[in-house]
Protein backbone atom coordinates (compact mmCIF):
# COMPACT_ATOMS: atom_id res chain seq x y z
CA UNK A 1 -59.08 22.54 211.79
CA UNK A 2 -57.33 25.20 209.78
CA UNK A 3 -56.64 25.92 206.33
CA UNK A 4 -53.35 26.87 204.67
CA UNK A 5 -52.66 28.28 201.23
CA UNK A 6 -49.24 28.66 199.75
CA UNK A 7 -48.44 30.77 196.66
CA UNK A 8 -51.93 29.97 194.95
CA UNK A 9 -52.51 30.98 191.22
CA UNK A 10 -54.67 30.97 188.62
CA UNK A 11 -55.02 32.09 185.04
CA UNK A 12 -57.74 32.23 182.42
CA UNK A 13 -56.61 32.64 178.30
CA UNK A 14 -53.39 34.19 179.49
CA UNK A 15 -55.36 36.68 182.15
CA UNK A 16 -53.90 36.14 186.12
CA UNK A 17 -56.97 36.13 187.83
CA UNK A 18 -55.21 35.19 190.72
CA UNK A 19 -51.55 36.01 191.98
CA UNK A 20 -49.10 34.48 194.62
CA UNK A 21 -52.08 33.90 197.43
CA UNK A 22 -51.17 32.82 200.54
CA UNK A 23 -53.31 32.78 203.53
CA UNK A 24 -54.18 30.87 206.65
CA UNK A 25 -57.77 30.72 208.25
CA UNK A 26 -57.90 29.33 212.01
CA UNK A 27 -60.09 26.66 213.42
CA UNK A 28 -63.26 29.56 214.76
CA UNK A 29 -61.92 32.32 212.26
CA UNK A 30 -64.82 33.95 210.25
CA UNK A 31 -62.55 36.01 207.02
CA UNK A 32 -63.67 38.33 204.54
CA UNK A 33 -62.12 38.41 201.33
CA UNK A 34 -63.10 41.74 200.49
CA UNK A 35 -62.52 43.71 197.48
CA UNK A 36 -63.93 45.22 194.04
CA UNK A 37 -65.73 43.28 191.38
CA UNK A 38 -62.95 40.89 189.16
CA UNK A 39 -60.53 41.31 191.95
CA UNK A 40 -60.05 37.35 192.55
CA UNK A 41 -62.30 36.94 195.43
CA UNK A 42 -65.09 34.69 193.92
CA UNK A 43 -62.62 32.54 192.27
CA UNK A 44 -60.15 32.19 195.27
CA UNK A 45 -63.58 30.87 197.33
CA UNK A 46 -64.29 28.31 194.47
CA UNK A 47 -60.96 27.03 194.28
CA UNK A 48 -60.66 26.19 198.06
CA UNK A 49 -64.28 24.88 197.46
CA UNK A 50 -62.46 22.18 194.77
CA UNK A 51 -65.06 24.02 191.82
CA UNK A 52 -61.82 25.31 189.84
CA UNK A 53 -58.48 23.87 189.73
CA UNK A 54 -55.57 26.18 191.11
CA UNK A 55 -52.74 26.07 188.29
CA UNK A 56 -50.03 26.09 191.24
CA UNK A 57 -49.60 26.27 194.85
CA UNK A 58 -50.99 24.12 198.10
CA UNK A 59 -53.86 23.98 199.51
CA UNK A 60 -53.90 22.28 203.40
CA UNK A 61 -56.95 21.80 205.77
CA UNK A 62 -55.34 20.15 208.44
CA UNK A 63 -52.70 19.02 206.95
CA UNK A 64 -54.11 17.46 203.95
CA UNK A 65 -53.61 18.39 200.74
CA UNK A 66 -56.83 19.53 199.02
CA UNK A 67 -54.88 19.51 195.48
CA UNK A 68 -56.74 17.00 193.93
CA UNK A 69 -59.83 16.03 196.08
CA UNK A 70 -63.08 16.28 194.28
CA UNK A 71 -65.78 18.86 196.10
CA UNK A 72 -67.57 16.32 197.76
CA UNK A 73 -64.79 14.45 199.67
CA UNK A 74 -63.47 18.02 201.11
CA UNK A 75 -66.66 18.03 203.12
CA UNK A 76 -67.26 22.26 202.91
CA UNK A 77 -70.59 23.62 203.20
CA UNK A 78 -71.30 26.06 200.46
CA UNK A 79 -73.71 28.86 200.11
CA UNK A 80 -74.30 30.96 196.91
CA UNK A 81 -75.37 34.01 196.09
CA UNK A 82 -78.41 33.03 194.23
CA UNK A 83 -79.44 30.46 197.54
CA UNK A 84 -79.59 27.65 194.77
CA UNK A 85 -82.52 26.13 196.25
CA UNK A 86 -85.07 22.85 194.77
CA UNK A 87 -88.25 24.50 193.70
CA UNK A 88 -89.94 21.21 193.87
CA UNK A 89 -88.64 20.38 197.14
CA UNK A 90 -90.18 21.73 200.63
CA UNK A 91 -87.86 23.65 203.16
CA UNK A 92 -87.43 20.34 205.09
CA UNK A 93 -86.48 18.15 201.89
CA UNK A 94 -83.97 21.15 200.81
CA UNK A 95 -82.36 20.90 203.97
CA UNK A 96 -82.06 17.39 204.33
CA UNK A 97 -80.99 17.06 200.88
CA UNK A 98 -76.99 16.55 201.92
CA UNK A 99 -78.12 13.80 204.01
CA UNK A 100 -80.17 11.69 202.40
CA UNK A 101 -77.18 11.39 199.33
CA UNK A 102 -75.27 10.30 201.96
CA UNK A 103 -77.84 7.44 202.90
CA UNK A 104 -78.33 8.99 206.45
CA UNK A 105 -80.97 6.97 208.30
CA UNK A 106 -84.49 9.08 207.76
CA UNK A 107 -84.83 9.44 211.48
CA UNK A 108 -81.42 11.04 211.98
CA UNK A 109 -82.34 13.33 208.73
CA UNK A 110 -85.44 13.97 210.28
CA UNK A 111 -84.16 14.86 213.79
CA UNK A 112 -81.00 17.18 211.89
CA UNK A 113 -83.68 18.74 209.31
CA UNK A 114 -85.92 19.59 212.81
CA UNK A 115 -82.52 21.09 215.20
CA UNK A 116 -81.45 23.57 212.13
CA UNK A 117 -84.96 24.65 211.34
CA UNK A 118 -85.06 26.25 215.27
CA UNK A 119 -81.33 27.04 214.64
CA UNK A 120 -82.26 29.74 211.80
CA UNK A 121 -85.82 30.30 213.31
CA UNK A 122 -88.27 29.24 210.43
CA UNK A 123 -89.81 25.70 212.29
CA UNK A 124 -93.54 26.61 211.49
CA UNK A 125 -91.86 26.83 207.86
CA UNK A 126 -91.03 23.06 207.01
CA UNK A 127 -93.41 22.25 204.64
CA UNK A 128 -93.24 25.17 202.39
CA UNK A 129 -91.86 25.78 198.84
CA UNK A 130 -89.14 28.15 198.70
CA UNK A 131 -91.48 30.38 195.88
CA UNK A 132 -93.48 30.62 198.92
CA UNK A 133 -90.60 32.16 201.07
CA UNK A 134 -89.25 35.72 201.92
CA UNK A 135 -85.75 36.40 200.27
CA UNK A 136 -83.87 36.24 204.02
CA UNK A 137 -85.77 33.21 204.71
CA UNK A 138 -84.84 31.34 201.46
CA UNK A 139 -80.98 32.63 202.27
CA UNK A 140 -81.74 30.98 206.19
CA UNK A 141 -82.86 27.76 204.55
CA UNK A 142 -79.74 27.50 201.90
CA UNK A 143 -77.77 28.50 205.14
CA UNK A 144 -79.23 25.70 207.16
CA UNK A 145 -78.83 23.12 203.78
CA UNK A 146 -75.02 23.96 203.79
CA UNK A 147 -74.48 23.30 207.85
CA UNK A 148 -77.21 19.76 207.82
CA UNK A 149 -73.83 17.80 206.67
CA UNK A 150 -71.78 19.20 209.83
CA UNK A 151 -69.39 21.25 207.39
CA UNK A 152 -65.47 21.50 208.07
CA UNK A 153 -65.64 24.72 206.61
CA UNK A 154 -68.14 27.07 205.26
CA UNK A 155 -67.87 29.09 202.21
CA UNK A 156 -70.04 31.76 201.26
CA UNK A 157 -70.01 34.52 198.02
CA UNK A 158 -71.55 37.07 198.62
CA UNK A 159 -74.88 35.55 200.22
CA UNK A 160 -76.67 38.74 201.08
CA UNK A 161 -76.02 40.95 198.36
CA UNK A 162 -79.83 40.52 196.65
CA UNK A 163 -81.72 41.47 199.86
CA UNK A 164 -83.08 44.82 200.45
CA UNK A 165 -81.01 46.82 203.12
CA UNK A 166 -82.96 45.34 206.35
CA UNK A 167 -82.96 42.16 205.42
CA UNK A 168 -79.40 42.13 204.43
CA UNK A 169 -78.67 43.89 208.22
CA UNK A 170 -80.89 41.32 210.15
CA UNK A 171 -79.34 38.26 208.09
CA UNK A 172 -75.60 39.55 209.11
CA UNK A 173 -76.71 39.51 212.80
CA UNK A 174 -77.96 35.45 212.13
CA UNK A 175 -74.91 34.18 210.20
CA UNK A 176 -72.23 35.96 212.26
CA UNK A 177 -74.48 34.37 215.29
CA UNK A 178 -74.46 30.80 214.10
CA UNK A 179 -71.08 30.70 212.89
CA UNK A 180 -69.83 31.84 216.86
CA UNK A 181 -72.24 29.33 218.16
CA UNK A 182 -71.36 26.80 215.98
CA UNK A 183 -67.84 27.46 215.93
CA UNK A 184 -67.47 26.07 212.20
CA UNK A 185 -63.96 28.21 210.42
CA UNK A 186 -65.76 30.74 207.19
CA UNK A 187 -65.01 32.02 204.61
CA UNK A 188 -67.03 34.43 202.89
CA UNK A 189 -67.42 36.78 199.85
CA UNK A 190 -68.06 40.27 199.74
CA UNK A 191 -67.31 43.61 198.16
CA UNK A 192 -69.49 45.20 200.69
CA UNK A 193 -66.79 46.90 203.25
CA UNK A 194 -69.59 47.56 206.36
CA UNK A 195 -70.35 43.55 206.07
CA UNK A 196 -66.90 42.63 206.00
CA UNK A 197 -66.46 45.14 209.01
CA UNK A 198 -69.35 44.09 211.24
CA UNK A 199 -68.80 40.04 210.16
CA UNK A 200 -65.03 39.47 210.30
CA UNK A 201 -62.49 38.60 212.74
CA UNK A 202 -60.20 38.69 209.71
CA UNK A 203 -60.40 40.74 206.48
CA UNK A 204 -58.67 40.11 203.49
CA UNK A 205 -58.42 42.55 201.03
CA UNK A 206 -57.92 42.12 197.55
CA UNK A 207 -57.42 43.97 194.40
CA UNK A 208 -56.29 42.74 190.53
CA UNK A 209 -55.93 39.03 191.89
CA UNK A 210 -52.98 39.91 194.95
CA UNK A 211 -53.95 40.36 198.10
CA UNK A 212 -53.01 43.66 199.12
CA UNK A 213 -53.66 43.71 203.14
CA UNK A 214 -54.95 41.29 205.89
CA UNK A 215 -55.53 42.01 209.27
CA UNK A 216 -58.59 42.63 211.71
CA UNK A 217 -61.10 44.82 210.60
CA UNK A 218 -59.56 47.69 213.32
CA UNK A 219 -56.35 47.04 211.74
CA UNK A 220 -57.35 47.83 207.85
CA UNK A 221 -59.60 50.82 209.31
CA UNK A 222 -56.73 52.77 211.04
CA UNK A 223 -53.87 51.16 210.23
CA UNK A 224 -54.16 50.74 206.22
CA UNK A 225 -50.91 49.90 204.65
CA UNK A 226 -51.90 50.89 200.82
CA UNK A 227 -53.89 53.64 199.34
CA UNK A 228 -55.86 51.14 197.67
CA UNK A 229 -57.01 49.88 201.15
CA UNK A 230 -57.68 53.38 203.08
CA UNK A 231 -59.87 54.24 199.71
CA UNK A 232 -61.75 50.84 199.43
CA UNK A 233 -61.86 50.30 203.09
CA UNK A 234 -64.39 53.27 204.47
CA UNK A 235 -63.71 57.26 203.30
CA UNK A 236 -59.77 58.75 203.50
CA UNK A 237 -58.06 62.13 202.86
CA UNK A 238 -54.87 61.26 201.75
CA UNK A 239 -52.57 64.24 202.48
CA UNK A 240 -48.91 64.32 201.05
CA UNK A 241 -46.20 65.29 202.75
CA UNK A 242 -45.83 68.53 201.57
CA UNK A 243 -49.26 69.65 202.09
CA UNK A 244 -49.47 68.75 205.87
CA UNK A 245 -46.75 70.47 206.29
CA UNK A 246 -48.04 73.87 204.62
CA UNK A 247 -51.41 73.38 206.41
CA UNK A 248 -51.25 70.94 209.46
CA UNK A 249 -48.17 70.90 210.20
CA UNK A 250 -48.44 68.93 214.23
CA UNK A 251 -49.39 65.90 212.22
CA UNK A 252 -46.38 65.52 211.07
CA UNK A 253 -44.97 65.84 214.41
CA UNK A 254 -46.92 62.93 215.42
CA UNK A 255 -46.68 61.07 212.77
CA UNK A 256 -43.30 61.89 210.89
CA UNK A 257 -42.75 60.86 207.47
CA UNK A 258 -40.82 58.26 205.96
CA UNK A 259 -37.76 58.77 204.29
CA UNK A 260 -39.21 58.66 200.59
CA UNK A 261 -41.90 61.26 201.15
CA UNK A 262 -42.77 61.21 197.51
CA UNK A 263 -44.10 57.44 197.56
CA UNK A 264 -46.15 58.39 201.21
CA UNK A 265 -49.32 60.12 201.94
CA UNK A 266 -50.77 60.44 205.39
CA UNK A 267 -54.32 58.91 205.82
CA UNK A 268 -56.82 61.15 207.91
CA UNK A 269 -60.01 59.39 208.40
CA UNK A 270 -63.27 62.34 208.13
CA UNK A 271 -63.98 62.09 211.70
CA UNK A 272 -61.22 62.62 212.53
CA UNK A 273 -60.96 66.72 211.38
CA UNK A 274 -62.23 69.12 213.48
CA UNK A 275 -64.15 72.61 213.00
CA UNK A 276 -64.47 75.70 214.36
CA UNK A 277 -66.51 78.64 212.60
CA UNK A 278 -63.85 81.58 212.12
CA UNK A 279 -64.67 84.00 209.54
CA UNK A 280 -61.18 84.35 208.82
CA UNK A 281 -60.64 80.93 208.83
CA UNK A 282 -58.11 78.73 206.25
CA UNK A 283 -61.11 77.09 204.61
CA UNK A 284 -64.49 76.68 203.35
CA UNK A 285 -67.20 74.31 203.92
CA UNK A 286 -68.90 73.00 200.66
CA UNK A 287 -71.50 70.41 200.38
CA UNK A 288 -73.03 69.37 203.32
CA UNK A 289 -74.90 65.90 203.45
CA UNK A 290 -77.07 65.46 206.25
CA UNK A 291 -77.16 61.32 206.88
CA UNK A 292 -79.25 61.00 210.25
CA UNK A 293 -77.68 60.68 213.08
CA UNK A 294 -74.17 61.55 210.69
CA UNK A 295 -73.38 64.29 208.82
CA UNK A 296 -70.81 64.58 205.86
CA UNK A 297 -69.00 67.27 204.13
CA UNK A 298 -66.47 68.28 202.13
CA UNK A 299 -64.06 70.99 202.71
CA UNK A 300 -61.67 73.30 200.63
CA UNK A 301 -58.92 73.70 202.42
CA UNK A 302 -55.61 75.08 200.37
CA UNK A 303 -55.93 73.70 197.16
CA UNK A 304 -57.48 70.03 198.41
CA UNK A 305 -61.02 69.15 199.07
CA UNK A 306 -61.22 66.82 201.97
CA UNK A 307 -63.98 64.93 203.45
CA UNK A 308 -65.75 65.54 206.74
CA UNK A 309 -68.12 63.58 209.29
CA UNK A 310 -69.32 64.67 212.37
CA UNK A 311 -72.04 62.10 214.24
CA UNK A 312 -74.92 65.41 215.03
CA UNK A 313 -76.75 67.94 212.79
CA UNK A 314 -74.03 70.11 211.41
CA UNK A 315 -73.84 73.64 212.43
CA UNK A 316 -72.25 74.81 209.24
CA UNK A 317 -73.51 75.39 205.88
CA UNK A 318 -72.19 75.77 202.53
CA UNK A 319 -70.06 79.00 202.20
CA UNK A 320 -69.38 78.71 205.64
CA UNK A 321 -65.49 79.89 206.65
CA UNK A 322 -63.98 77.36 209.62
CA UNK A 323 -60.63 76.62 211.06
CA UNK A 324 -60.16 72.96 210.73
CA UNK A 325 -57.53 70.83 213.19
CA UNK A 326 -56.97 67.11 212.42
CA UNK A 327 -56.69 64.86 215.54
CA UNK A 328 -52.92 64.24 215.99
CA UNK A 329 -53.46 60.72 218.01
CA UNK A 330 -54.97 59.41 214.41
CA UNK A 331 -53.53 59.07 210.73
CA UNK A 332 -50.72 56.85 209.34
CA UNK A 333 -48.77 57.20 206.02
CA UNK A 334 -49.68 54.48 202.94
CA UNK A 335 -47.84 53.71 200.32
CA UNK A 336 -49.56 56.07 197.18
């Protein structure tokens, strides 16, 4: 089961919120559409969800046409940001809720409700009220809700973004879990580039309603094709031509420039600059971030400041005069 779209778009009072989209999700694919607030994301997910009407383009899931089937026929399990759970309904009557509008017989209900409350690890929690419920366990139970109807495809915006930090960490580890067990295609929400790193087999990235790079999360990490993507996607130094040249210039040895230099800049990731204290070195070490087991830094060399990570306690301190070399086997120019 896969699902096509072709030259989707979508406008609000004369504002494109969305632009030419096309993109295909396979049959076990788990994709991030990743990007800032307003970017499209949100409303991309609720038009393949059949919750806003595209104003042109096709939408397949194996080989049908979506275009004008109401939410419910499409058969996609959705899960919201704000879990969107009954307060008058127990954990087992939330989860069972999908069934029993589709007149399921109560035993099968009963037997689905009891196989998804060990799947997401809450079964000595059947009976409560989600008031009564931890913020990761309410998301497990709207989670479990959306899968009781044996989804075609799951949909989620941004599901984890109101849990505190270990919550939100723990619940990654569970959804990326059951969707590889499971093997259900998803589709999910974020603006949050280390979930959309850790969860995806496919990111798309998205910016002022166009998609402006997909590929796997190794691909938008070293290999980003825009600036917009090497900033948004983890930290960059973005180097132009003329300034490697002045300052490192084996990069450009390794990675030589194309033709247009002016519309280029060569992406360094932080780890990827090395130091070594000189006193007469070519720069300067300014403020130095310790980060546990990382530490970050910035760095004054010529006339650019540039970022700088090294994974142990840094040796140097601010004021510090080094002689930086960037790691030739890494970089690649973006468009600026």
């Amino acid at each position: 089961m896969s699902l096509e779209l072709s030259h989707v778009h979508k406008s609000f009072d004369g504002f494109q919120a969305l632009k030419d989209i096309s993109l295909s999700v396979g049959p076990h694919d788990f994709v991030c559409l990743l990007g800032p607030s307003g970017c499209g994301k949100t409303t991309l997910l609720r038009i393949i969800a059949g919750l806003l009407q595209a104003d042109g383009g096709e939408i397949l899931f194996s080989g049908q046409d979506l275009g004008q089937m109401p939410p419910r026929s499409r058969n996609f399990g959705i899960v919201f940001q704000s879990y969107s759970l009954f307060p008058n309904m127990t954990v087992r009557e939330n989860i069972g809720y999908g069934l029993r509008i589709r007149r399921e017989p109560p035993a099968r209900i009963a037997a689905r409700v009891d196989e998804l409350l060990q799947l997401i690890r809450i079964p000595d929690m059947a009976e409560r009220f989600p008031w009564q419920l931890s913020g990761g366990q309410q998301q497990r139970v709207a989670l479990a809700r959306a899968l009781a109807v044996n989804p075609r495809l799951i949909l989620l915006d941004e599901p984890l973004s109101a849990l505190d930090a270990r919550v939100r960490n723990e619940m990654r580890h569970e959804i990326r879990e059951v969707q590889r067990r499971l093997k259900i295609p998803t589709i999910m929400v974020t603006h949050d580039q280390e979930e959309a790193l850790m969860l995806a087999d496919t990111i798309v990235c998205m910016n002022n309603g166009a998609i402006e790079q997909v590929g796997s999360p190794w691909q938008l990490y070293h290999e980003p094709g825009t600036r917009f993507v090497a900033d948004f996607i983890g930290l960059s130094n973005l180097l132009s031509a003329d300034w490697t040249r002045r300052h490192a210039p084996e990069m450009l040895a390794a990675h030589p420039p194309p033709a247009d230099e002016s519309r280029w800049l060569l992406c360094v990731r932080p780890e990827h600059i090395r130091l070594a204290a000189d006193a007469n070195g070519p720069a300067t070490v300014g403020a130095v971030t310790f980060l546990g087991n990382l530490c970050r830094m910035t760095l004054r060399w010529g006339d650019m400041d540039l970022r700088v990570e090294q994974h142990a306690a840094s040796a140097y301190r601010e004021g510090d005069r080094v002689r930086p070399t960037i790691d030739p086997a890494h970089g690649c120019w973006v468009t600026a």
